[in-house]
PDB file of N, CA and C in Angstrom:
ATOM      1  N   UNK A   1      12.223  10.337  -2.047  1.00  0.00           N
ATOM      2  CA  UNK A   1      11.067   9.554  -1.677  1.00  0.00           C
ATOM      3  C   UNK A   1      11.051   9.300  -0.169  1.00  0.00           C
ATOM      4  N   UNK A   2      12.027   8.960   0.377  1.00  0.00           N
ATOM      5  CA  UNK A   2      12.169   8.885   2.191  1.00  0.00           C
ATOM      6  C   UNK A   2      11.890  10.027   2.759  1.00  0.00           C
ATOM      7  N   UNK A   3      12.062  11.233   2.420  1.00  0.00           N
ATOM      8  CA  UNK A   3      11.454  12.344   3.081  1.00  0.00           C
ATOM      9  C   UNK A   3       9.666  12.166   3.147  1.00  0.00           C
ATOM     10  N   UNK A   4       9.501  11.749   1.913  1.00  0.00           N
ATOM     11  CA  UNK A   4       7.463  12.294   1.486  1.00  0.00           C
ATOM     12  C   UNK A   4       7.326  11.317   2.388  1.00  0.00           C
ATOM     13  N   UNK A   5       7.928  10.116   2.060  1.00  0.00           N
ATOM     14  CA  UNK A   5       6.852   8.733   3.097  1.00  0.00           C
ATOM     15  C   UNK A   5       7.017   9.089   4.616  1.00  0.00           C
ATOM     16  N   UNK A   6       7.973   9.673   5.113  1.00  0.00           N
ATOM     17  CA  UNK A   6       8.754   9.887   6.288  1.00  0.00           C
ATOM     18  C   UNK A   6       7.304  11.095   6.883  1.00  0.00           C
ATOM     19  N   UNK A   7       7.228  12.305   5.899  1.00  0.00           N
ATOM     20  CA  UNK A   7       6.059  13.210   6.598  1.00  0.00           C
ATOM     21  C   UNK A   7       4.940  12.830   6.328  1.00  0.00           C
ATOM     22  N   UNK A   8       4.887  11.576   5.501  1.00  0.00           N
ATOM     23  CA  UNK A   8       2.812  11.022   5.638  1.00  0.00           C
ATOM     24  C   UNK A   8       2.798  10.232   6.812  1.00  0.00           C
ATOM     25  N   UNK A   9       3.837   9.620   7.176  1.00  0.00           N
ATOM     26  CA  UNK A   9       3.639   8.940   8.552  1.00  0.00           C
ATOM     27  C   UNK A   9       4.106   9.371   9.532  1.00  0.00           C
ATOM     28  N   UNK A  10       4.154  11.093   9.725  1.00  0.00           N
ATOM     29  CA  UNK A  10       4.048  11.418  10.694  1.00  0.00           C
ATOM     30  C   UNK A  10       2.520  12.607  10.593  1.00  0.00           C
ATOM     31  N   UNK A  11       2.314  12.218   9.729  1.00  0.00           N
ATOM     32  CA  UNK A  11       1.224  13.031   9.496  1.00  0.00           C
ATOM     33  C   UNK A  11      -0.113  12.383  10.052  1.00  0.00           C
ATOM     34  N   UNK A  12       0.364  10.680   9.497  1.00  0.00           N
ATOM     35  CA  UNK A  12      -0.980   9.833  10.197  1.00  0.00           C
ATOM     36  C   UNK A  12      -0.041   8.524  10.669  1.00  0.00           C
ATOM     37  N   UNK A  13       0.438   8.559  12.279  1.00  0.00           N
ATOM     38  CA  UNK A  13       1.100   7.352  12.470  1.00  0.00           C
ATOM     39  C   UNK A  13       0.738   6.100  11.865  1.00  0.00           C
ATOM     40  N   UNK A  14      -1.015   6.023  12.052  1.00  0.00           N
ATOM     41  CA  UNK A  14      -1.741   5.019  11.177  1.00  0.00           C
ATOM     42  C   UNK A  14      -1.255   3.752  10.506  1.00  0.00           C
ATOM     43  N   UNK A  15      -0.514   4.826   9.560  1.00  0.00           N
ATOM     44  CA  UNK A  15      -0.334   4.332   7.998  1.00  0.00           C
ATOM     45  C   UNK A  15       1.384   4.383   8.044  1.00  0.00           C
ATOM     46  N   UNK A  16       1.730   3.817   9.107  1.00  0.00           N
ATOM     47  CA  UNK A  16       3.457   3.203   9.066  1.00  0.00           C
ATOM     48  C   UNK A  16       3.545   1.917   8.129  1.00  0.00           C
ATOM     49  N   UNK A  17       2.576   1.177   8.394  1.00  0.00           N
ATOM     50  CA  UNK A  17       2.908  -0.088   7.549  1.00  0.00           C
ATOM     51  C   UNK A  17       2.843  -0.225   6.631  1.00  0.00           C
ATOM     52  N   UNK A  18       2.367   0.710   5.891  1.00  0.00           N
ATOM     53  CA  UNK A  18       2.294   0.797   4.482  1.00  0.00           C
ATOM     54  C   UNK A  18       3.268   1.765   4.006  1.00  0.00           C
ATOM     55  N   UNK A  19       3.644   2.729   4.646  1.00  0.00           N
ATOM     56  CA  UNK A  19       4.986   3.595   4.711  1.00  0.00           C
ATOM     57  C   UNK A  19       6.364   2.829   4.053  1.00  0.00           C
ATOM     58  N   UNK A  20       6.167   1.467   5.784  1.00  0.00           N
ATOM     59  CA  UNK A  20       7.538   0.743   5.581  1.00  0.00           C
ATOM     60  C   UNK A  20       7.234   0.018   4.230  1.00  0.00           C
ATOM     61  N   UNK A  21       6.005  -0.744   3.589  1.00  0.00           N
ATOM     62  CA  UNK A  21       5.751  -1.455   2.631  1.00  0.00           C
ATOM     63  C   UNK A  21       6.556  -0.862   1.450  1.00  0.00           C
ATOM     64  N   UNK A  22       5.773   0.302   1.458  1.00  0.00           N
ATOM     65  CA  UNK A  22       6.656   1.355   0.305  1.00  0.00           C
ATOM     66  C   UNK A  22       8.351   1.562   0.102  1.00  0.00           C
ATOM     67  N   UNK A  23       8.724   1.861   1.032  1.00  0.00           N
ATOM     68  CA  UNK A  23      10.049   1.489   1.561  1.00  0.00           C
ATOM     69  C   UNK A  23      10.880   0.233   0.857  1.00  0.00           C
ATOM     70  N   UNK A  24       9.993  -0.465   1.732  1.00  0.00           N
ATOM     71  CA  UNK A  24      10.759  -1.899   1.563  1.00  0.00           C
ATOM     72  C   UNK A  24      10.629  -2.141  -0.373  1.00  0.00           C
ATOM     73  N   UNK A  25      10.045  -2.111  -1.086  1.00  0.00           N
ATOM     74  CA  UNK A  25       9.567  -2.235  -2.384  1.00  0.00           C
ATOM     75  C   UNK A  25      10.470  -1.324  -2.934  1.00  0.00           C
ATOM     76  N   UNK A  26      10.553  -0.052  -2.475  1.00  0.00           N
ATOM     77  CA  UNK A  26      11.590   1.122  -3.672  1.00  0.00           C
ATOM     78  C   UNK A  26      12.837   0.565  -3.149  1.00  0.00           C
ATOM     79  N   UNK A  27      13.149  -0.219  -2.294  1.00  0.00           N
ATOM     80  CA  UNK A  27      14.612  -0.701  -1.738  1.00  0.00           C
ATOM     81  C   UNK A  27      14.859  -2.027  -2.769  1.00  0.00           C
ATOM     82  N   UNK A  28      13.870  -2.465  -2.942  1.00  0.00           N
ATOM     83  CA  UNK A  28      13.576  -3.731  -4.000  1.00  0.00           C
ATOM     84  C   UNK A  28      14.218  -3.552  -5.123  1.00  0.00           C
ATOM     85  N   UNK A  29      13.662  -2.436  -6.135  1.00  0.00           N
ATOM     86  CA  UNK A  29      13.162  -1.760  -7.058  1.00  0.00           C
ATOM     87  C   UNK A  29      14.876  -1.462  -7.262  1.00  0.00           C
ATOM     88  N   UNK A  30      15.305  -0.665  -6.424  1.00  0.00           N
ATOM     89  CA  UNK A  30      16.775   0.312  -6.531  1.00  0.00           C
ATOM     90  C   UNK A  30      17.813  -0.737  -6.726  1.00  0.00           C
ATOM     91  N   UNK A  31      17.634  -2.184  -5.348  1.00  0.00           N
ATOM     92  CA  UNK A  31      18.370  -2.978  -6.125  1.00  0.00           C
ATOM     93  C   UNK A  31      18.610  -4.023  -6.894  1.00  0.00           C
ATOM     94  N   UNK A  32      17.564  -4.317  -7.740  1.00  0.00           N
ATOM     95  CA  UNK A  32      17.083  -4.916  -8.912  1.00  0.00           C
ATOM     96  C   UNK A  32      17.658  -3.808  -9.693  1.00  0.00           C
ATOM     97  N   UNK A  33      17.527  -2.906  -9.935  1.00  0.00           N
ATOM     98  CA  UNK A  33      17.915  -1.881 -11.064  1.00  0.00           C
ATOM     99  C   UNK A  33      19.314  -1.712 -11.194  1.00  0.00           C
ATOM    100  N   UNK A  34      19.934  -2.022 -10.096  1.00  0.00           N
ATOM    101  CA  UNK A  34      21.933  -2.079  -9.560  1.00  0.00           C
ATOM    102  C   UNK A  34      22.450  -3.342  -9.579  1.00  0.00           C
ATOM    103  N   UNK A  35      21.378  -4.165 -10.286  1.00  0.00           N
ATOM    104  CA  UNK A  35      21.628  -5.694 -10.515  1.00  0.00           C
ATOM    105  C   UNK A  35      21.977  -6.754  -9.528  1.00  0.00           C
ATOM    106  N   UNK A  36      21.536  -6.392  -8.303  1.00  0.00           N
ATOM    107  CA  UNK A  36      21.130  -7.051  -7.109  1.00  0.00           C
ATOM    108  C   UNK A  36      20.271  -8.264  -7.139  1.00  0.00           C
ATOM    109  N   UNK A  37      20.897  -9.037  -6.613  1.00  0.00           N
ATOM    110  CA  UNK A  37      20.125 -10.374  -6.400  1.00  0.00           C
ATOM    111  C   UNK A  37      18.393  -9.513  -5.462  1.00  0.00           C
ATOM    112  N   UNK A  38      17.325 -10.164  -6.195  1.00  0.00           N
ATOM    113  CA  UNK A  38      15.904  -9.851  -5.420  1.00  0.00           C
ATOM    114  C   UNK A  38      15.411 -10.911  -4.419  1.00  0.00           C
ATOM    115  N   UNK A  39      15.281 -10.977  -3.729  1.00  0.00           N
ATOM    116  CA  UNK A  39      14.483 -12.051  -3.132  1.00  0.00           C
ATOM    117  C   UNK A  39      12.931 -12.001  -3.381  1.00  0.00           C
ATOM    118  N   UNK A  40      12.724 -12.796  -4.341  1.00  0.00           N
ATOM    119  CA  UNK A  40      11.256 -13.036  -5.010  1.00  0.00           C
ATOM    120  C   UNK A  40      10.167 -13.021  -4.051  1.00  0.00           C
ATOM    121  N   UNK A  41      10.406 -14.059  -2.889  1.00  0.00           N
ATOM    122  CA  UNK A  41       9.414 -14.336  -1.951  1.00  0.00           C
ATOM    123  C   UNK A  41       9.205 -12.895  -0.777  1.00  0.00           C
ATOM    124  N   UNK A  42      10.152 -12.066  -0.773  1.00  0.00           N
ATOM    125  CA  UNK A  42      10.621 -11.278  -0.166  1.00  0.00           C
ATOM    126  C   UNK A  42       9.833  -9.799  -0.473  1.00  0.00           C
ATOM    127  N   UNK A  43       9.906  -9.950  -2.405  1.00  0.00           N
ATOM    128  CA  UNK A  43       9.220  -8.830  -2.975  1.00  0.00           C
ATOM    129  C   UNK A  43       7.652  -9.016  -2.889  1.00  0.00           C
ATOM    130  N   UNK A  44       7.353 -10.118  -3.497  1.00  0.00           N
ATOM    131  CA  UNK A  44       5.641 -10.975  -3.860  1.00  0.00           C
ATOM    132  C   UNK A  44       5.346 -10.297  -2.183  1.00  0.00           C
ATOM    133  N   UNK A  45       5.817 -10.174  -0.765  1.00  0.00           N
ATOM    134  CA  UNK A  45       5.284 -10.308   0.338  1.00  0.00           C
ATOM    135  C   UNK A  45       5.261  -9.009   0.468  1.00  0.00           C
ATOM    136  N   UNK A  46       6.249  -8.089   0.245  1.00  0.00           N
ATOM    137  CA  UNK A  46       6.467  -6.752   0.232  1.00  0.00           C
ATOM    138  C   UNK A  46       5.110  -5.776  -0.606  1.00  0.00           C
ATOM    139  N   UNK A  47       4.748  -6.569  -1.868  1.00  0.00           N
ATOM    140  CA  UNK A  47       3.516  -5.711  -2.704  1.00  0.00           C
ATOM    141  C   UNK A  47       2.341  -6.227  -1.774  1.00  0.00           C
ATOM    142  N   UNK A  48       1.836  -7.625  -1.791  1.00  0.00           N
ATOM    143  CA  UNK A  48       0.735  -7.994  -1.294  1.00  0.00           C
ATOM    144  C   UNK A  48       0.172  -7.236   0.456  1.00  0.00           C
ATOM    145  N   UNK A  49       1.529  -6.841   0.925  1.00  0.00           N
ATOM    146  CA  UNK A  49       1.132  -5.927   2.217  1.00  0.00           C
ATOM    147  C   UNK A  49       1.097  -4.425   2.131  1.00  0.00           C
ATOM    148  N   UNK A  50       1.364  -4.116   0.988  1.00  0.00           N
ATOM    149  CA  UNK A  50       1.335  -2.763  -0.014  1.00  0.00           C
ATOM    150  C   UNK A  50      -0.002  -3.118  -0.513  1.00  0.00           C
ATOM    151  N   UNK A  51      -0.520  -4.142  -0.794  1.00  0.00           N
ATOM    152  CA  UNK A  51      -2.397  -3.998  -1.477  1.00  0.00           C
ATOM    153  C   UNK A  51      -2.875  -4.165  -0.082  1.00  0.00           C
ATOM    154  N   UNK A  52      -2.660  -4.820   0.664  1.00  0.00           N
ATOM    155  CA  UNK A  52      -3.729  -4.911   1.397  1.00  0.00           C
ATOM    156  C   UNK A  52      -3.711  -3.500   2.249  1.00  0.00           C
ATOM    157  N   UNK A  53      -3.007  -2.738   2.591  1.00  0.00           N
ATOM    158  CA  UNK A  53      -2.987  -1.585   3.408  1.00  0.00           C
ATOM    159  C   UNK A  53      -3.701  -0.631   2.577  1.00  0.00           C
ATOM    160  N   UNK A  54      -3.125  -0.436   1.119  1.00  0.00           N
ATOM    161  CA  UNK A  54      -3.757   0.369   0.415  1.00  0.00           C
ATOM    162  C   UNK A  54      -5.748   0.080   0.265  1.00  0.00           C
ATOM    163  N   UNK A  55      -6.110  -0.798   0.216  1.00  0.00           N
ATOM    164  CA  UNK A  55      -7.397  -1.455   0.175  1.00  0.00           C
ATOM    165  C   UNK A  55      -7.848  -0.682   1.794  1.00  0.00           C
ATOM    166  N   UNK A  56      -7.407  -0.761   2.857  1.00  0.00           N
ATOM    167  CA  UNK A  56      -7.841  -1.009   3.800  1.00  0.00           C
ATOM    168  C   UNK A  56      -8.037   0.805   4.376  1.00  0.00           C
ATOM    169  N   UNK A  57      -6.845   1.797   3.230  1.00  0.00           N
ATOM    170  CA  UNK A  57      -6.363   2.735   3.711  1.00  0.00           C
ATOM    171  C   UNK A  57      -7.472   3.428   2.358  1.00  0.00           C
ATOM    172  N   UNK A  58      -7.753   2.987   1.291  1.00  0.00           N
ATOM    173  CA  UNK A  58      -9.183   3.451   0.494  1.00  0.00           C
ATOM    174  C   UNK A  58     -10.202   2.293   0.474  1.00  0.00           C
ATOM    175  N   UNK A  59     -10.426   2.093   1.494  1.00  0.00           N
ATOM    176  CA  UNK A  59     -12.022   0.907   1.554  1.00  0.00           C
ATOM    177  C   UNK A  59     -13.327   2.109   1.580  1.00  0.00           C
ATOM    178  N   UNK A  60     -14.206   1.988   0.402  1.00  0.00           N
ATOM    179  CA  UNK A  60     -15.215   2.541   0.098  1.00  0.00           C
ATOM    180  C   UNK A  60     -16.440   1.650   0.251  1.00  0.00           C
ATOM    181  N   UNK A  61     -16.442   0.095   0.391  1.00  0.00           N
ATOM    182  CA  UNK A  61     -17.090  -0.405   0.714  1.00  0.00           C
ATOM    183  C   UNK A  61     -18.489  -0.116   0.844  1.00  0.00           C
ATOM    184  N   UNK A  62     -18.715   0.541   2.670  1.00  0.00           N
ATOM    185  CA  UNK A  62     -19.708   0.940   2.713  1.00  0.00           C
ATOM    186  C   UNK A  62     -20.275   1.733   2.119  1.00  0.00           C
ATOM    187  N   UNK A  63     -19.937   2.804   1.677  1.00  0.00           N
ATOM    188  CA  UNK A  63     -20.827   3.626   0.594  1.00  0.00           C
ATOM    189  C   UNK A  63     -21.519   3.258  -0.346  1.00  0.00           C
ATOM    190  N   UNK A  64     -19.976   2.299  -1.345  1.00  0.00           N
ATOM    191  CA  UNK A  64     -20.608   1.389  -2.264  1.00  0.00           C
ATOM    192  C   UNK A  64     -22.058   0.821  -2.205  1.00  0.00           C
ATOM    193  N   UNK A  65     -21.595  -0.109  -0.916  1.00  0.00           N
ATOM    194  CA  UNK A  65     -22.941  -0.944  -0.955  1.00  0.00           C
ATOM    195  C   UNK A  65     -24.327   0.190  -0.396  1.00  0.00           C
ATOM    196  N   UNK A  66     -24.237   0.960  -0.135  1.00  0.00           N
ATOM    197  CA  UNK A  66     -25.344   1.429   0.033  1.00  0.00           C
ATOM    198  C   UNK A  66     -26.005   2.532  -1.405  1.00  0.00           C
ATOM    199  N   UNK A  67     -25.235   3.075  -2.201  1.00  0.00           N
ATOM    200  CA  UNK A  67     -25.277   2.760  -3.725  1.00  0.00           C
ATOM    201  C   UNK A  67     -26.229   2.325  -4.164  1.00  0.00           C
ATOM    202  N   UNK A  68     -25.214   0.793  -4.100  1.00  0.00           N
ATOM    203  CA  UNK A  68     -26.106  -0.369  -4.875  1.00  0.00           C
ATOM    204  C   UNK A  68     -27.041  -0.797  -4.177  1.00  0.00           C
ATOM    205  N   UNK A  69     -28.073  -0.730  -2.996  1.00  0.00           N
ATOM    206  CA  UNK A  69     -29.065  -0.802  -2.537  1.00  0.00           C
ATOM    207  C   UNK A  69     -29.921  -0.190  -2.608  1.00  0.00           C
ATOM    208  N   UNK A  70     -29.157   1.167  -2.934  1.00  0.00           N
ATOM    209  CA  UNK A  70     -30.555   2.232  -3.500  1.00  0.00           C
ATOM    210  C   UNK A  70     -30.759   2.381  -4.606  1.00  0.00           C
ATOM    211  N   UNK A  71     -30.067   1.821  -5.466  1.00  0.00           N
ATOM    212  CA  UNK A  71     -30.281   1.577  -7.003  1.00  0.00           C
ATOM    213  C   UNK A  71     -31.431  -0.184  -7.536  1.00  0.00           C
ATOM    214  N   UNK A  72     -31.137  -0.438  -6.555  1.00  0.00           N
ATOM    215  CA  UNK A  72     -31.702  -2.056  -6.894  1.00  0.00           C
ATOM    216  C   UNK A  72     -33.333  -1.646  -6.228  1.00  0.00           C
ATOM    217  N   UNK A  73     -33.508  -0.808  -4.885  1.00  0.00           N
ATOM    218  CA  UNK A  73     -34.473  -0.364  -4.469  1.00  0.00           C
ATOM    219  C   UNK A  73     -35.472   0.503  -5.158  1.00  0.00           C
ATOM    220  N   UNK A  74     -34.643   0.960  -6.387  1.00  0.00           N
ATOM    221  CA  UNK A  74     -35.596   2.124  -7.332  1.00  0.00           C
ATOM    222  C   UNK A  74     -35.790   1.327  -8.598  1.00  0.00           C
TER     223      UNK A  74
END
């Protein structure tokens, strides 16, 4: 998995923060699964900057709304 995330963010510097998000979460994930103490507040902060990048990195928004303007218009 550190290789793929490693060549999407060099593919689009962009999208590092959501890179490291990813990162930081499968580091979570690996040691929760090795019975590692998690830091809850640590993980909850780790996904919520994993949604918001992802949101921001597929925001369709505008299209959407123009969609639904030409549908409400007909």
């Amino acid at each position: 998995m550190e290789k793929r995330l490693d060549n999407l963010q060099r593919l689009d510097p962009s999208h590092a923060e959501i890179m490291e998000a990813a990162k930081v979460i499968r580091d979570f994930g690996n040691g929760g699964a090795h019975g590692e103490d998690v830091d809850r507040d640590k993980l909850l902060a780790a996904y919520e900057l994993l949604e918001i990048e992802l949101r921001r990195l597929f925001n369709y928004d505008a299209s959407r709304r123009q969609v639904l303007i030409e549908n409400l218009r007909t």
